[in-house]
C-alpha atoms as a PDB file:
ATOM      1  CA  UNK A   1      -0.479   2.923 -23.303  1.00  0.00           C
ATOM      2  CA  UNK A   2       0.062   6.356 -22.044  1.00  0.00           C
ATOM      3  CA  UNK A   3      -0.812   7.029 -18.274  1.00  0.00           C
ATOM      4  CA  UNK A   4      -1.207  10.797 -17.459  1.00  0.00           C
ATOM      5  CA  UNK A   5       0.708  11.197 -14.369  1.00  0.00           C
ATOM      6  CA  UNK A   6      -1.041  13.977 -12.338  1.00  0.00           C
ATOM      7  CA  UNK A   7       1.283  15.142  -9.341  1.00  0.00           C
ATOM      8  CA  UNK A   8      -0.288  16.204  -6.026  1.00  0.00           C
ATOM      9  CA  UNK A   9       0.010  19.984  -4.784  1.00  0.00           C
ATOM     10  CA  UNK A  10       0.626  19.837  -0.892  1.00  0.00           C
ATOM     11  CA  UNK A  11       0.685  23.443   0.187  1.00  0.00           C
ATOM     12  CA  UNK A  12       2.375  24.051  -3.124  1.00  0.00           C
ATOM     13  CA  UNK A  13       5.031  21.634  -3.291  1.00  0.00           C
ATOM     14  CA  UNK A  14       4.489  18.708  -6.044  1.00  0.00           C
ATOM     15  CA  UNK A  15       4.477  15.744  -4.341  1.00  0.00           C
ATOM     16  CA  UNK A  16       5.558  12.514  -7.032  1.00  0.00           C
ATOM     17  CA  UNK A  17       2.683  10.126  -7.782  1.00  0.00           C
ATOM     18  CA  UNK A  18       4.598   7.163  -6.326  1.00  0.00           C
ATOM     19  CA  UNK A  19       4.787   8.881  -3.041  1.00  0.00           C
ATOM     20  CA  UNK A  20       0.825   8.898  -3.215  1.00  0.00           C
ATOM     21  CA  UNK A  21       0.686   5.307  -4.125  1.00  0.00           C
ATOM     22  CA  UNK A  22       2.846   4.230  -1.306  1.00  0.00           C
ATOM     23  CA  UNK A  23       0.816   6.522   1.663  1.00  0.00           C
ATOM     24  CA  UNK A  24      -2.487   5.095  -0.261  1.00  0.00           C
ATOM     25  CA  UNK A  25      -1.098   1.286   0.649  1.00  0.00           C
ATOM     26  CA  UNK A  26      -0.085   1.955   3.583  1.00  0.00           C
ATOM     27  CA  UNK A  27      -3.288   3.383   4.723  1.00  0.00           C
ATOM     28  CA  UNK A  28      -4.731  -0.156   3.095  1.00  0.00           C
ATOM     29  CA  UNK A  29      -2.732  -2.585   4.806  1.00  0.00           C
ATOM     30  CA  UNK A  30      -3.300  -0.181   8.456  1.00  0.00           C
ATOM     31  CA  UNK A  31      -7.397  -1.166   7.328  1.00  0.00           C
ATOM     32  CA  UNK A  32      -6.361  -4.580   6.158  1.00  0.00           C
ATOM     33  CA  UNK A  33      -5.161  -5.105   9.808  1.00  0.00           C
ATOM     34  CA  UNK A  34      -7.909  -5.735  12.306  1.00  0.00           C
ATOM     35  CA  UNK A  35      -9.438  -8.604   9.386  1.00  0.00           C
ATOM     36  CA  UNK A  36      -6.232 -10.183   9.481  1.00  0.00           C
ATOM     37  CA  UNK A  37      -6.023 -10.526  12.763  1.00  0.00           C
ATOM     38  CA  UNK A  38      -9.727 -11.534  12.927  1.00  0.00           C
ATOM     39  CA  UNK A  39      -9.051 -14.500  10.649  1.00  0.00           C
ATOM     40  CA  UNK A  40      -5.661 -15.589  12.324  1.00  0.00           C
ATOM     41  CA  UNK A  41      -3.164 -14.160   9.731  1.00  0.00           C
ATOM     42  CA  UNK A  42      -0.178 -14.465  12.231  1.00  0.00           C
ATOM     43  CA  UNK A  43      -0.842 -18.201  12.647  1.00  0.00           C
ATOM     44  CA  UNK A  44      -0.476 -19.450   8.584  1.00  0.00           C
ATOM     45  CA  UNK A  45       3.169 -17.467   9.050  1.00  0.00           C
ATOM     46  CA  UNK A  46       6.330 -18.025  11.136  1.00  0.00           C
ATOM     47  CA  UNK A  47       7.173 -14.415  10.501  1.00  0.00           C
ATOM     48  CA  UNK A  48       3.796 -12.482  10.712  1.00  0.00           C
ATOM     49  CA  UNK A  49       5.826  -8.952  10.020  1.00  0.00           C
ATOM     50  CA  UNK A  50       7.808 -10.187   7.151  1.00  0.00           C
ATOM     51  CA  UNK A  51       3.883 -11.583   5.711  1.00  0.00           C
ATOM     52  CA  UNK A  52       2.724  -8.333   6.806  1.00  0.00           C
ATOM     53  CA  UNK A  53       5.637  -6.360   4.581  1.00  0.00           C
ATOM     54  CA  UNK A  54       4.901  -8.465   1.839  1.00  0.00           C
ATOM     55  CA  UNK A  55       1.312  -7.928   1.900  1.00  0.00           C
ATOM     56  CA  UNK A  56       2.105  -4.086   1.834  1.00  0.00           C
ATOM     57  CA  UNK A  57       4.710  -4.444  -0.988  1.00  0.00           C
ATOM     58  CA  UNK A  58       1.626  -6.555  -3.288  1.00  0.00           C
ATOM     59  CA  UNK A  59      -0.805  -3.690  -2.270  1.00  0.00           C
ATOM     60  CA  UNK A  60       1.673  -0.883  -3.578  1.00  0.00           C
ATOM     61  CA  UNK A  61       2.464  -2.784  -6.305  1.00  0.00           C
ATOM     62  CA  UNK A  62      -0.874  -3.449  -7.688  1.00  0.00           C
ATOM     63  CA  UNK A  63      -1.891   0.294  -7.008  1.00  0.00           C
ATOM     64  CA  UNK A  64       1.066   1.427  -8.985  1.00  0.00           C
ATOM     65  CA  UNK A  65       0.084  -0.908 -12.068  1.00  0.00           C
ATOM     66  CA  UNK A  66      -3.455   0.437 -11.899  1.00  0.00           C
ATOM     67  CA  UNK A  67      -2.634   3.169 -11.930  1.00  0.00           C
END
């Protein structure tokens, strides 16, 4: 399976795909937020940020095999 890799142009400096994927989860998990905390993420987890890390590294990870 080839994937065409197509690099972003930010005021003409190529910016790698993977650096895309990674701001794209981020932005994600920042939306993902306020239903988390609506359905009481922080209390299935004795460390909410560590959950909260991993939930970011499954979001970039899925993007990037997408992708």
């Amino acid at each position: 399976m080839n994937h065409a890799f197509h690099e972003l142009v930010v005021g003409g400096v190529l910016v790698a795909p993977i650096v895309s994927y990674a701001v794209s989860a981020l932005v994600l998990v920042l939306l993902l937020r306020p239903v988390l905390h609506l359905i009481g993420f922080s209390n299935y987890f004795s460390r909410p940020p560590v959950a909260e890390l991993s939930l970011y590294v499954v979001v970039f990870g899925l993007l990037t095999l997408i992708y």
